[in-house]
Each structure stands twice: as C-alpha cells, then as structure tokens.
N, C-alpha and C. Protein backbone atom coordinates (compact mmCIF):
# COMPACT_ATOMS: atom_id res chain seq x y z
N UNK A 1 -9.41 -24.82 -23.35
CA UNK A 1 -8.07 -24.59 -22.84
C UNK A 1 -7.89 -23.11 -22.51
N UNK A 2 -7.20 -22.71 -21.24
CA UNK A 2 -7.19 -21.45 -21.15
C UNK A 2 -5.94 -20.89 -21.79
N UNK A 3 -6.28 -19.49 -22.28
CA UNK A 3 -5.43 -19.04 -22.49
C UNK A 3 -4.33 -18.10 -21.80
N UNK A 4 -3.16 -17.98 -21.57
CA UNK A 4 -2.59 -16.96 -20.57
C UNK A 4 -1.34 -15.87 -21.57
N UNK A 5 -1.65 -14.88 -20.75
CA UNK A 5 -0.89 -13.89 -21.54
C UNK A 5 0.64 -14.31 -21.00
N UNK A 6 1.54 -14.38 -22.42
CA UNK A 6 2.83 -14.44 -22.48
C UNK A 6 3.78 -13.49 -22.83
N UNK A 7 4.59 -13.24 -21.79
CA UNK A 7 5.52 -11.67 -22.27
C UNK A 7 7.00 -12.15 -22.76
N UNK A 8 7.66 -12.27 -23.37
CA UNK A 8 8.99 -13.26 -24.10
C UNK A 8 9.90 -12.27 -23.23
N UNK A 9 10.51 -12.86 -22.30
CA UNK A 9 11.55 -12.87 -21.42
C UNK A 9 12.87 -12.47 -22.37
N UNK A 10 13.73 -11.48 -22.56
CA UNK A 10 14.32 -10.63 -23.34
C UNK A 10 13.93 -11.34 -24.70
N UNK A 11 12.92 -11.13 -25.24
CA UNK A 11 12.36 -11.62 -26.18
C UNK A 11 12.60 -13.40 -26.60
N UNK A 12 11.80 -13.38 -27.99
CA UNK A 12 12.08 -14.96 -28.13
C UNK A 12 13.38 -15.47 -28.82
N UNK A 13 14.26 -16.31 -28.55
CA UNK A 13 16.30 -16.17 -28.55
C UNK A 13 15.82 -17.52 -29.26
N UNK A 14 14.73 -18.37 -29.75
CA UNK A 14 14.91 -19.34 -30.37
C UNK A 14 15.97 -18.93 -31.35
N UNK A 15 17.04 -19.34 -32.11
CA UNK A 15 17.89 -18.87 -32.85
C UNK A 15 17.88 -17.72 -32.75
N UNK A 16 18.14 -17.06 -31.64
CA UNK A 16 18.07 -15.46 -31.76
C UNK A 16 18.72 -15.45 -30.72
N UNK A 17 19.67 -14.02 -30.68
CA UNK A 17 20.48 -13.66 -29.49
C UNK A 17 19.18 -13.12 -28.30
N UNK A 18 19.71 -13.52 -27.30
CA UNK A 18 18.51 -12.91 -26.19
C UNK A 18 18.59 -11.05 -25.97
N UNK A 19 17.97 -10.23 -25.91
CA UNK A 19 18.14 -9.27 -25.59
C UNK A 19 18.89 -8.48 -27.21
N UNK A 20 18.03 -8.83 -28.39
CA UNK A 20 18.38 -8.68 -29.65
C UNK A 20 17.09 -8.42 -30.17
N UNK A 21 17.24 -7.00 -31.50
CA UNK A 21 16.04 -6.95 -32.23
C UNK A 21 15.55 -8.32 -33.20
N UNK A 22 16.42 -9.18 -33.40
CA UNK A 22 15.80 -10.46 -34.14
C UNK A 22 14.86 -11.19 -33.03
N UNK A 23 15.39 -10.89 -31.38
CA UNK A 23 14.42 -11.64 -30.65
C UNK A 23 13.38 -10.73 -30.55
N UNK A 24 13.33 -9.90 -30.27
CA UNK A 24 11.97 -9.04 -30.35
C UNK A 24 11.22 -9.31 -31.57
N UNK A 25 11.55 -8.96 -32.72
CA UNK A 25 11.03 -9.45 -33.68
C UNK A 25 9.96 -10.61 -33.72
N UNK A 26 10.99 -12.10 -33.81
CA UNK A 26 10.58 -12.84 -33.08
C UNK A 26 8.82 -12.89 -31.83
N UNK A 27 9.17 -12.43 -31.03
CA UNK A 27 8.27 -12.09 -30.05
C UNK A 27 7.11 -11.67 -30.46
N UNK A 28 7.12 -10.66 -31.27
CA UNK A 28 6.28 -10.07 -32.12
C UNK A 28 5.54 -10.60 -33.13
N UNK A 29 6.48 -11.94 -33.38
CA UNK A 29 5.42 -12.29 -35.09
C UNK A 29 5.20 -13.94 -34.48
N UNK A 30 5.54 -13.79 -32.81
CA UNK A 30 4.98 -15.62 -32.26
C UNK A 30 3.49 -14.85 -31.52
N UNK A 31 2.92 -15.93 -30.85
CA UNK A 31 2.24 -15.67 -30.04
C UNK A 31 2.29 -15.15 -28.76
N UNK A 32 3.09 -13.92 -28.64
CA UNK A 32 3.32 -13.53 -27.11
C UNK A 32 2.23 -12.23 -26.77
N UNK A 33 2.41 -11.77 -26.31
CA UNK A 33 1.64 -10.18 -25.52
C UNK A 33 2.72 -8.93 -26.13
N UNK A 34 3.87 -9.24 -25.71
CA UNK A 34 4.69 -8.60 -26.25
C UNK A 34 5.77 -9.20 -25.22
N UNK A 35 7.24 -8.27 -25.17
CA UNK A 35 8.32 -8.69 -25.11
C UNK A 35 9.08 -7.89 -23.87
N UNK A 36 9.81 -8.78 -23.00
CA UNK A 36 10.53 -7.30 -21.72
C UNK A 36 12.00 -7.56 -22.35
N UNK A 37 12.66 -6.19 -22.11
CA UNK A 37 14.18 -5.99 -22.65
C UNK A 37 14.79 -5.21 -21.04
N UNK A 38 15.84 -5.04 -21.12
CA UNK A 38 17.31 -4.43 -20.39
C UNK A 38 17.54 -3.09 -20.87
N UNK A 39 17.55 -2.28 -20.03
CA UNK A 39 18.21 -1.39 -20.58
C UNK A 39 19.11 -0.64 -19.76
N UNK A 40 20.43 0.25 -20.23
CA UNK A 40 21.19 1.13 -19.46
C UNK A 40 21.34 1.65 -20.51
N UNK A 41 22.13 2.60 -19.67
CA UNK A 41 23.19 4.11 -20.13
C UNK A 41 23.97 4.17 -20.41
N UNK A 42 25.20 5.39 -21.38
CA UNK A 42 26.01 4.71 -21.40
C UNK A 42 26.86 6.47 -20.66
N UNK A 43 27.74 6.69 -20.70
CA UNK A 43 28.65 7.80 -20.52
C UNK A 43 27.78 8.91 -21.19
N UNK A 44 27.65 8.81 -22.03
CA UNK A 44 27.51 10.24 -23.14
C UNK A 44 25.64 10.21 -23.39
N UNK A 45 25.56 9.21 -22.23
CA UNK A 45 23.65 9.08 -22.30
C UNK A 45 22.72 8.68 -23.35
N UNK A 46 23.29 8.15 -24.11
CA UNK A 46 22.75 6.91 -24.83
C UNK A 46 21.84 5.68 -24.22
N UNK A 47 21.03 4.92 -24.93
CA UNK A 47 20.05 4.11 -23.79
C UNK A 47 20.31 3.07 -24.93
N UNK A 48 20.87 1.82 -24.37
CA UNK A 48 21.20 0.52 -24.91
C UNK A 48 20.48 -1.06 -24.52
N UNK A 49 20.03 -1.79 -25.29
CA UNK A 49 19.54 -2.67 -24.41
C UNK A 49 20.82 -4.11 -24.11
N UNK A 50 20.48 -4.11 -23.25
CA UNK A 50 21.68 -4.97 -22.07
C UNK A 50 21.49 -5.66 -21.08
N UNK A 51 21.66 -6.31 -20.26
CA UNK A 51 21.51 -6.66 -19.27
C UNK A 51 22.69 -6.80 -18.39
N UNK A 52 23.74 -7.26 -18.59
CA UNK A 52 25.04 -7.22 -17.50
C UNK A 52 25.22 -5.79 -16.99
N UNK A 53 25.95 -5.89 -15.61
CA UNK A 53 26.52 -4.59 -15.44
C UNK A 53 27.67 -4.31 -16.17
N UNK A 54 28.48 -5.03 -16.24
CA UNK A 54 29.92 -5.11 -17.13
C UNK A 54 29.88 -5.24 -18.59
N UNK A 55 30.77 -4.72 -19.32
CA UNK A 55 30.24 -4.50 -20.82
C UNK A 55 31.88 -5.03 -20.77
N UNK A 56 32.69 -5.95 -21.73
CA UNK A 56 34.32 -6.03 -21.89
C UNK A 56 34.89 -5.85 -20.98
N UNK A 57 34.40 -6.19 -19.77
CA UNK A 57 35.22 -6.10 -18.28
C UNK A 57 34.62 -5.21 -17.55
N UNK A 58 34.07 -3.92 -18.09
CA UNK A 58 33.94 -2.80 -17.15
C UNK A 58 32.89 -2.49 -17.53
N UNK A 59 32.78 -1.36 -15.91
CA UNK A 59 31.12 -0.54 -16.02
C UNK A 59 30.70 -0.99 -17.45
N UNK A 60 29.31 -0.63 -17.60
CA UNK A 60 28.63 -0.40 -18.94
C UNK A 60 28.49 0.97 -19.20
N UNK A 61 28.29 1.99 -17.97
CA UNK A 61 27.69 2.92 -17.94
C UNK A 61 29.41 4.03 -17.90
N UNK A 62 30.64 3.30 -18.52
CA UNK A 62 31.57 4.10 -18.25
C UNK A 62 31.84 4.09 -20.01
N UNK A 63 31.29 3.29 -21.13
CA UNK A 63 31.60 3.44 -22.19
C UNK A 63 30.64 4.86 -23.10
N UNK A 64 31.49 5.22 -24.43
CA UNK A 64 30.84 6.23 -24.50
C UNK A 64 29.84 4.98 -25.73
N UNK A 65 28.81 6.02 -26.30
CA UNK A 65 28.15 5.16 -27.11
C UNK A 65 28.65 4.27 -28.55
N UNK A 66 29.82 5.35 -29.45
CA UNK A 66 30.49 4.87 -30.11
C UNK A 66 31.31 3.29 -29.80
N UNK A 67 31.48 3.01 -28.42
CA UNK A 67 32.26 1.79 -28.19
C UNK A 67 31.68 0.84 -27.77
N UNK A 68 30.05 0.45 -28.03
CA UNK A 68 29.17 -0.08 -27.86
C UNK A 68 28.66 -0.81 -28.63
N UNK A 69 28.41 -2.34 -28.34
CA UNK A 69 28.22 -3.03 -30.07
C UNK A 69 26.92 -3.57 -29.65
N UNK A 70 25.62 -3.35 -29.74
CA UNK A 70 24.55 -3.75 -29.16
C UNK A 70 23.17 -2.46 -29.56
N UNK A 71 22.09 -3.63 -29.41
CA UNK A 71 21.14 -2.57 -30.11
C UNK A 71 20.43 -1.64 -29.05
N UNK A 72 20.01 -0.67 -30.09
CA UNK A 72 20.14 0.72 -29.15
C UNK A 72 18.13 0.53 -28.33
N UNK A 73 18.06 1.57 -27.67
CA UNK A 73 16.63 1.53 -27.09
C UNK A 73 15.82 1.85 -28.13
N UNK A 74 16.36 3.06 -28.64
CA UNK A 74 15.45 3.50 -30.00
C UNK A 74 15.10 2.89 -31.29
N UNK A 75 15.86 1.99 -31.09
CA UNK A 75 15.97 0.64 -32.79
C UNK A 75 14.52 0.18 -31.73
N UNK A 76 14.92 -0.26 -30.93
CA UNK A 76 13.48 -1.12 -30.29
C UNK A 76 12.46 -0.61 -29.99
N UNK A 77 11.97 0.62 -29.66
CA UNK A 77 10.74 1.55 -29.82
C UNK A 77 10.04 1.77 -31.43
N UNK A 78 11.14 1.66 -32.16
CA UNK A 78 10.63 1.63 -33.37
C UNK A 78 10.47 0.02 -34.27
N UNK A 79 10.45 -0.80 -33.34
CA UNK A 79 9.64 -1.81 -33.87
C UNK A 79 8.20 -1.60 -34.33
N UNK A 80 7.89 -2.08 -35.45
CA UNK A 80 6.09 -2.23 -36.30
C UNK A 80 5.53 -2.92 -34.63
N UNK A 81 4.92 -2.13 -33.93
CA UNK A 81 3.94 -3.00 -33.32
C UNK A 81 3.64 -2.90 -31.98
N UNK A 82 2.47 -3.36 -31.70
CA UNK A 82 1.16 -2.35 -30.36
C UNK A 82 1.66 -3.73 -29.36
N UNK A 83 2.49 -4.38 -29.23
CA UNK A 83 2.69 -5.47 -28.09
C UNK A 83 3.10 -4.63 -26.84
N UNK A 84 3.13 -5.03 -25.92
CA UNK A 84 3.84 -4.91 -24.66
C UNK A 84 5.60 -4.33 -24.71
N UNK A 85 6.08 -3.16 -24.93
CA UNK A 85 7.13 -4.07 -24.66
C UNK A 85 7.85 -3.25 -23.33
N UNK A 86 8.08 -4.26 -22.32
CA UNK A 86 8.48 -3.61 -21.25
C UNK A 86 10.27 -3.73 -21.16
N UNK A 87 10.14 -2.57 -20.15
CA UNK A 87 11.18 -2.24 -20.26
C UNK A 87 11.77 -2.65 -19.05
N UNK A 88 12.86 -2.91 -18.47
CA UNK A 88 13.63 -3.06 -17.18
C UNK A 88 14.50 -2.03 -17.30
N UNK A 89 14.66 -1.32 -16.42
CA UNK A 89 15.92 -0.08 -15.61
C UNK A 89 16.68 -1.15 -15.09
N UNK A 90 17.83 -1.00 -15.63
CA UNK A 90 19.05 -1.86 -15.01
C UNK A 90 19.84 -1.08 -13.59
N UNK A 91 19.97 0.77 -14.29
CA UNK A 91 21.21 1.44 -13.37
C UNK A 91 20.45 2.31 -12.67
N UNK A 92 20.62 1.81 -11.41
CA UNK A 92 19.70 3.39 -10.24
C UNK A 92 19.68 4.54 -11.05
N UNK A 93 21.07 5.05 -11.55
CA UNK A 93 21.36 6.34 -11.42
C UNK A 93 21.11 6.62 -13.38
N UNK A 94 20.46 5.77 -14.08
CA UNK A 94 19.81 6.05 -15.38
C UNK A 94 19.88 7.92 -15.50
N UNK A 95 19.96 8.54 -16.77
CA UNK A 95 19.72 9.80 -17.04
C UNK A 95 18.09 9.33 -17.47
N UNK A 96 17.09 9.71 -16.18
CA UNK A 96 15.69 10.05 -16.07
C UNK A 96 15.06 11.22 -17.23
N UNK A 97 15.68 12.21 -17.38
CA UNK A 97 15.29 12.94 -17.85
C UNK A 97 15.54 12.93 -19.44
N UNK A 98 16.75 11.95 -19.70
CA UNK A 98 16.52 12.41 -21.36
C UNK A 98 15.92 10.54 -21.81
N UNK A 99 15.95 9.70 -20.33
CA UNK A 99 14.56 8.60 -21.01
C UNK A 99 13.59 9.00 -20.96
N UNK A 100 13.04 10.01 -20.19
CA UNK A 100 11.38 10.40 -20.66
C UNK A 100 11.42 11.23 -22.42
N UNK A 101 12.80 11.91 -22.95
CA UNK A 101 12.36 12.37 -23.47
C UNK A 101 12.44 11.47 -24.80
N UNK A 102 12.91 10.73 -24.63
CA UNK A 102 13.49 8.97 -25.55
C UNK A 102 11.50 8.41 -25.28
N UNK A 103 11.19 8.10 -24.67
CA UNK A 103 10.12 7.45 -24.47
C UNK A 103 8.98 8.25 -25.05
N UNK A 104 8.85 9.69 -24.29
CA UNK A 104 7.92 10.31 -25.08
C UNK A 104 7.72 10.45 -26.61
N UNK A 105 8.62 10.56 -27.25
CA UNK A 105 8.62 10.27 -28.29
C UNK A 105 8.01 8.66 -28.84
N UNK A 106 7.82 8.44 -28.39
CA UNK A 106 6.92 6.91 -29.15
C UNK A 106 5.96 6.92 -27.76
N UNK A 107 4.99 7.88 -27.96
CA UNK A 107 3.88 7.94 -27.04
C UNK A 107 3.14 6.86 -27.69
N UNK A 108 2.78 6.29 -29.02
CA UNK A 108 1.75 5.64 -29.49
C UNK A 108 2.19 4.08 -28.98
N UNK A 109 3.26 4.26 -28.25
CA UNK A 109 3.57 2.85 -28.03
C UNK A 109 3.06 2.14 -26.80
N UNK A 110 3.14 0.71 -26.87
CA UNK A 110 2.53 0.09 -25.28
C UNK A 110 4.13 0.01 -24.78
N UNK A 111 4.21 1.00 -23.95
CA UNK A 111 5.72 0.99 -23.20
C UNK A 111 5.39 0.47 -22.00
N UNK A 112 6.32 -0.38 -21.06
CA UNK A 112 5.67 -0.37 -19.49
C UNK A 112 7.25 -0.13 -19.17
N UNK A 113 7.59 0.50 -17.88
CA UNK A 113 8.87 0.89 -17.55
C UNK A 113 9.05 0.12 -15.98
N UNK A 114 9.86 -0.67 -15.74
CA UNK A 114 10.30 -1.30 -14.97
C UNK A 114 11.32 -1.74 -14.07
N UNK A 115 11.78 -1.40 -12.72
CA UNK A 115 12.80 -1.61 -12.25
C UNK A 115 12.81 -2.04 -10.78
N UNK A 116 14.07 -2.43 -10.56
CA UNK A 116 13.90 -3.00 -8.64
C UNK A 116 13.96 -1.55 -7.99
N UNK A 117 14.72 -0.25 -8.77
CA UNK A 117 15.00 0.50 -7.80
C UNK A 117 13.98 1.70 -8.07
N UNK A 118 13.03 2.21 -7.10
CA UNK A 118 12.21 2.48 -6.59
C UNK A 118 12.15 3.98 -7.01
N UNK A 119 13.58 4.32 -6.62
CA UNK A 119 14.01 6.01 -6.77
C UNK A 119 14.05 6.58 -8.41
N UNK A 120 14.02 4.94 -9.23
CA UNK A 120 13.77 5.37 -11.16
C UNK A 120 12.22 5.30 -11.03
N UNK A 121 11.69 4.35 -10.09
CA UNK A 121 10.29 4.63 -10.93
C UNK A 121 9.51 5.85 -10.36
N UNK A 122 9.98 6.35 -9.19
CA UNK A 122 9.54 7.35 -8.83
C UNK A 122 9.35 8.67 -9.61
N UNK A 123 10.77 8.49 -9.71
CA UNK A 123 10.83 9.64 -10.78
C UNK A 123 10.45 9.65 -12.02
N UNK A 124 10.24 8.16 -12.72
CA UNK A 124 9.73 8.25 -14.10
C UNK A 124 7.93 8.33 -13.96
N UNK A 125 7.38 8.06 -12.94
CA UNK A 125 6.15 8.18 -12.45
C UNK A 125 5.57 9.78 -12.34
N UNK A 126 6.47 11.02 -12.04
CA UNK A 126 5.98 12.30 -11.91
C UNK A 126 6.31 12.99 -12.74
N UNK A 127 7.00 12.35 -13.92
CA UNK A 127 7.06 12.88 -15.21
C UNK A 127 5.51 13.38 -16.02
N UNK A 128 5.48 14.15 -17.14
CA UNK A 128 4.15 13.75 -17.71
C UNK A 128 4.74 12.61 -18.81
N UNK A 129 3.86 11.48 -18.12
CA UNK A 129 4.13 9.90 -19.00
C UNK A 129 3.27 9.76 -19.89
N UNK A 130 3.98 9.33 -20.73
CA UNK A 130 3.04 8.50 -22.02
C UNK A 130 3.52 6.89 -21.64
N UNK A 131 3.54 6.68 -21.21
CA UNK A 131 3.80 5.04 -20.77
C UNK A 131 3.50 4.80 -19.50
N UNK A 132 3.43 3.63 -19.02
CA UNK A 132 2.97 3.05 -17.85
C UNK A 132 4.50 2.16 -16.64
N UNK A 133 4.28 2.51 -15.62
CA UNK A 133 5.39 2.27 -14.56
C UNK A 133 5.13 1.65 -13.70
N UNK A 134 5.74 0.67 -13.32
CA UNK A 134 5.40 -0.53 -12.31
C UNK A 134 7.25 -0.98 -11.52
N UNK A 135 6.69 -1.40 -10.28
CA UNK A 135 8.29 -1.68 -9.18
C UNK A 135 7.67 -2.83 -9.68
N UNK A 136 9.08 -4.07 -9.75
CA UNK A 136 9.61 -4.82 -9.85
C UNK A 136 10.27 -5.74 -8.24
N UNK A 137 9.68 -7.11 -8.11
CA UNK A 137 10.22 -7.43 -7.18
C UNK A 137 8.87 -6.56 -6.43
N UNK A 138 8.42 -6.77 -6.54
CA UNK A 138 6.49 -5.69 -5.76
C UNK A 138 6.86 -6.27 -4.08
N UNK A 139 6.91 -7.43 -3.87
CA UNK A 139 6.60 -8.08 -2.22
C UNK A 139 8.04 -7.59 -1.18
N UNK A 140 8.92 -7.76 -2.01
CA UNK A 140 10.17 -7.06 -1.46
C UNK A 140 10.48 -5.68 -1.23
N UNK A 141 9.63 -5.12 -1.97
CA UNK A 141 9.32 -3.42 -2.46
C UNK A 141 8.39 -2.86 -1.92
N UNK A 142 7.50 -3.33 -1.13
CA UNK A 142 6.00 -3.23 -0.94
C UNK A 142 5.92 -1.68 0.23
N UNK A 143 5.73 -0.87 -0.02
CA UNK A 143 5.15 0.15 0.82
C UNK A 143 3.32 1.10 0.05
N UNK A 144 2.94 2.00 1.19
CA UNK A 144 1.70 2.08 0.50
C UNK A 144 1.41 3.12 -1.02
N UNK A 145 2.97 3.78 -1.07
CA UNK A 145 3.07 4.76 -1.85
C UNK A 145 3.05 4.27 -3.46
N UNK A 146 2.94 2.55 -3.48
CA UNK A 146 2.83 1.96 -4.64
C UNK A 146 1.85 1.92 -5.25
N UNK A 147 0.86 1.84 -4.49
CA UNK A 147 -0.44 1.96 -4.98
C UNK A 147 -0.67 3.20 -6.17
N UNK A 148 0.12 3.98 -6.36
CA UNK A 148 0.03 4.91 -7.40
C UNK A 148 0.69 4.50 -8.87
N UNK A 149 1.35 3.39 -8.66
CA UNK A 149 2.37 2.77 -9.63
C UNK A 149 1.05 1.85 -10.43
N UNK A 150 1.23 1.81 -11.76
CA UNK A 150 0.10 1.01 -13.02
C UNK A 150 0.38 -0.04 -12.99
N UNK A 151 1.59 -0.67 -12.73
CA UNK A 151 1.29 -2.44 -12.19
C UNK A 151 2.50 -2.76 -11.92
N UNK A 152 2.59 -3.94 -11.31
CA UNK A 152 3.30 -4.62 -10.22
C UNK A 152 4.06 -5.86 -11.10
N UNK A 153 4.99 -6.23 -10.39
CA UNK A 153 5.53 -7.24 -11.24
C UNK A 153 6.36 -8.28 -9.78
N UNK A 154 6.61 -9.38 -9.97
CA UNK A 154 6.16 -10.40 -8.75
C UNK A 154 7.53 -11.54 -9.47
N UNK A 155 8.10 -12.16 -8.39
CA UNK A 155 8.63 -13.33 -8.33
C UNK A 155 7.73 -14.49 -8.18
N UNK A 156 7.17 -15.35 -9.51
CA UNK A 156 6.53 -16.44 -8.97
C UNK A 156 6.49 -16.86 -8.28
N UNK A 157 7.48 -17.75 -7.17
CA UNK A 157 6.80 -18.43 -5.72
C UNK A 157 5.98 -17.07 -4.84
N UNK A 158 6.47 -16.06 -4.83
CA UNK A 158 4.96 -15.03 -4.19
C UNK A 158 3.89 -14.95 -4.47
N UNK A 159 3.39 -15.60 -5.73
CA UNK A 159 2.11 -15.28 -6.34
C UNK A 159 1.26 -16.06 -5.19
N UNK A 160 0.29 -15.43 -4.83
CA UNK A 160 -0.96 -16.08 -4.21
C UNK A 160 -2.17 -15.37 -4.88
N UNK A 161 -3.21 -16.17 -4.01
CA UNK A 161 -4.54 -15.64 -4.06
C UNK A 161 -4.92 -13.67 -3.40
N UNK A 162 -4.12 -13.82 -2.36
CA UNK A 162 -4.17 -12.40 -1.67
C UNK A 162 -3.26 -11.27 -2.35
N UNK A 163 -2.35 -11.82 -3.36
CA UNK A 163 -1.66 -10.98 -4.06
C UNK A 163 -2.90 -10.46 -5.14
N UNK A 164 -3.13 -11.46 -5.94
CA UNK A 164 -3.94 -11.71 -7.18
C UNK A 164 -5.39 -10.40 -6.58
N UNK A 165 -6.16 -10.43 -5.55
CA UNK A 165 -6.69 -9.92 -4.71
C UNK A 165 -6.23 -8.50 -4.52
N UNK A 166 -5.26 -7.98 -4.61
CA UNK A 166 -4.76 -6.78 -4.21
C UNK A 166 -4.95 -6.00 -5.61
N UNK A 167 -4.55 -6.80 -6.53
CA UNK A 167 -3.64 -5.91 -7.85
C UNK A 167 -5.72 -5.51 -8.27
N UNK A 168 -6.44 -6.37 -8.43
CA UNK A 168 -7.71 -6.31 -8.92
C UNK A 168 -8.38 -5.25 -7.99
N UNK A 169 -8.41 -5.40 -6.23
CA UNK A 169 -8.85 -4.32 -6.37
C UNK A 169 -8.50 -2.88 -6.35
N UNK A 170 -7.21 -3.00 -6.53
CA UNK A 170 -6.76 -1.57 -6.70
C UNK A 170 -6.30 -0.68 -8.46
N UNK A 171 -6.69 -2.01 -9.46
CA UNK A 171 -6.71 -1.99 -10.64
C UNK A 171 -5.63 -1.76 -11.13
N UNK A 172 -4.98 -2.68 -10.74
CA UNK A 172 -3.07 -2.92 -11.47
C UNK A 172 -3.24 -3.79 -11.86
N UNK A 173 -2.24 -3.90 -13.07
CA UNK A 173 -2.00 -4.82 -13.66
C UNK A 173 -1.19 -5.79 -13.10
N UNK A 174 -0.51 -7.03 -13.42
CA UNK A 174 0.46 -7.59 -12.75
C UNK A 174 1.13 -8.61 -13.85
N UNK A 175 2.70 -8.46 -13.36
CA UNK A 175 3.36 -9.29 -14.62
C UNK A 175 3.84 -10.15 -13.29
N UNK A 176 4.21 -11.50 -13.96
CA UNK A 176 5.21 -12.38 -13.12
C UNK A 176 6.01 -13.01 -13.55
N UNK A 177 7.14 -13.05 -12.82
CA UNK A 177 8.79 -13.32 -13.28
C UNK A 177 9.05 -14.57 -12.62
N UNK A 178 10.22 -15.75 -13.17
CA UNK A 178 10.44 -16.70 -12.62
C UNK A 178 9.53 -17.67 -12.95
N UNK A 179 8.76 -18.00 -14.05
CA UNK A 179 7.79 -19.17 -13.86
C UNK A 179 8.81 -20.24 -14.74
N UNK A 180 9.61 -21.04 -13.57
CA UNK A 180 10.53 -22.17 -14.30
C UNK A 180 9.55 -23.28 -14.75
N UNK A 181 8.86 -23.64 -14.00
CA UNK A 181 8.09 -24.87 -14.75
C UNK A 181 6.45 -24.69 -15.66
N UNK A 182 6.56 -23.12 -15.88
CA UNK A 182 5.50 -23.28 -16.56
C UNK A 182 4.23 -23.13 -15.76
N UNK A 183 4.23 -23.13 -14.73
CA UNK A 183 3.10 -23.17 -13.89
C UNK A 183 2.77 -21.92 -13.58
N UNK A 184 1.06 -21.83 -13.85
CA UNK A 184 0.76 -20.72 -14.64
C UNK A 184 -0.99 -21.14 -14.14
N UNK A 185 -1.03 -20.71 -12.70
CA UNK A 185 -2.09 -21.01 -12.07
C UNK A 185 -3.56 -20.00 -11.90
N UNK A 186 -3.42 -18.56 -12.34
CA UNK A 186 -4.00 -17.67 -12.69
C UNK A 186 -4.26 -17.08 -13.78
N UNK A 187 -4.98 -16.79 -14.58
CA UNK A 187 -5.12 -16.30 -15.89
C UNK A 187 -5.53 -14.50 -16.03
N UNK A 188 -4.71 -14.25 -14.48
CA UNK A 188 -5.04 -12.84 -14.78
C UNK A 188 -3.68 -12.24 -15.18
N UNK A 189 -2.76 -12.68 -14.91
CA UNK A 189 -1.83 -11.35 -14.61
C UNK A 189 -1.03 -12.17 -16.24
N UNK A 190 -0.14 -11.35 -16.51
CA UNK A 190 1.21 -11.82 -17.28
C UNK A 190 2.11 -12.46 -17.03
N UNK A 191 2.39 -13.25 -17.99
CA UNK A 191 3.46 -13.51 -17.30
C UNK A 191 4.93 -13.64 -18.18
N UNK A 192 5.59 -13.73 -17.28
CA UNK A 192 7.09 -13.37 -18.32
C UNK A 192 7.67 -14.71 -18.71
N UNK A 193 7.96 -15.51 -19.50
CA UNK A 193 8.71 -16.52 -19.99
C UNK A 193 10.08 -16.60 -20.68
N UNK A 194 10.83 -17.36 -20.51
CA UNK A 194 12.06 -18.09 -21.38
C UNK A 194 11.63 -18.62 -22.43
C-alpha cells in the first residue's frame, strides 16, 4: 500500500476546534507530516492564528491584541515537534518584518510560509530565512520569478503529470490543496487534508 504524505488542513478538529492548539496537537500525535494554520495581524502587530477576515464583525487586523480570544502564532511555534507546520499569510499587508523576527526565532523549526499574495512571499523570501517559502494557488500565480520560491502549493483539479514534472525538475517541493475525495494520484508531493 502506498504511502502519501498528509498535512492536517488547520490541523486535526476531530473533537478539536479547527485552527486550535488542541488541533495541532492532535496533528502531531496522529499520523500526519505535520499541520497548515492561518495566520494575521492584529493592530498593535501581534500574529494570531485565524482564518476569517472579520473577527466580531470587523477587520481582524483593526483589533488590538488584548481583544483577541484565539491562539497566538507563538503558542504554535512552540509546539514539541519537527512536523511541517505551514503557515498561510492571510493579510497582503502582514507586518513582514517583525514575522521574520517571530519566525527566526524558532529557526530549529520545519516552518513553510505560505500565501496567495505574492508581494508577502517576496518579501519574506529576501529576508535571511530560517524557514522555507512557497506561492500558493502556484498555476494562477505562475511567472518565472518563482522558480526561486522552495515549493509550490496547487489546487487539486491542476495537478497533472507536467506539473508533477516541473516541481522535480526544478527541486520544489509541492503541497496540494482541495483533495475532496481523497484522490491522491501521486505520491510525491503533499498533500493537505480535512
């Protein structure tokens, strides 16, 4: 039986809130690779994991951190453990400079940093990184300046053979998002699950 690498889609929420250190946890002590989370900002530059834009009606990124009931980025870097855990950039306009200095700090970690918008990974890319950076949404995103980015991350119905083909020979990694039925036709890349 083959085996395929599994990344727990805001971790594993079996009795666990999704996008919660019990689901990471979780993630961590099942059989996954490791785990992808949410993250934003908040006013006063705090890094929270989240996923909505709206937090109690409004912006997320207009509360200060005190008025925030949700676990922080740094509770989750300091999880026991060498898994995967990637990260998603939720807000274009993220404070870049004090997440590298949030990230650098858990250099020993497998961080991967992830987003649709192009202009975070750019910039988290010419940082000096201790973690690894990949665009999100890769086929929609696709120009040649990616090729400098450590791996790619894909909407399942895009996956092909000529994708699969690209990431190998240019030695990226590749995660894939969206696999509703499980179908899980390559055993190279990652993939992200519910």
């Amino acid at each position: 039986m083959r085996e395929y690498k599994l990344i727990a889609h805001r971790g594993s929420h079996k009795n666990a809130k999704e996008n919660s250190l019990f689901s990471f946890f979780n993630a961590i002590n099942e059989n996954y690779y490791g785990f992808e989370c949410d993250v934003r900002g908040t006013k006063d530059k705090k890094f929270y994991i989240y996923h909505d834009m709206l937090y109690d009606g409004k912006l997320f990124k207009s509360f200060n951190s005190n008025e925030i009931i949700c676990d922080t980025l740094e509770s989750v870097l300091k999880l026991n453990t060498n898994k995967i855990i990637l990260l998603e950039i939720k807000d274009p306009f993220i404070d870049i400079d004090n997440l590298v200095k949030t990230l650098i700090k858990y250099e020993s970690k497998n961080i991967y940093v992830m987003s649709f918008y192009n202009t975070v990974i750019d910039k988290l890319n010419i940082k000096n990184k201790t973690y690894k950076v990949g665009i999100l949404n890769y086929v929609l995103n696709t120009t040649e300046k990616h090729f400098k980015y450590d791996f790619i991350c894909i909407l399942r119905p895009f996956l092909n053979d000529k994708i699969i083909e690209f990431v190998k020979q240019n030695n990226k990694e590749l995660f894939v998002y969206g696999n509703y039925n499980n179908n899980f036709k390559y055993d190279f890349p990652y993939y992200i699950v519910d």
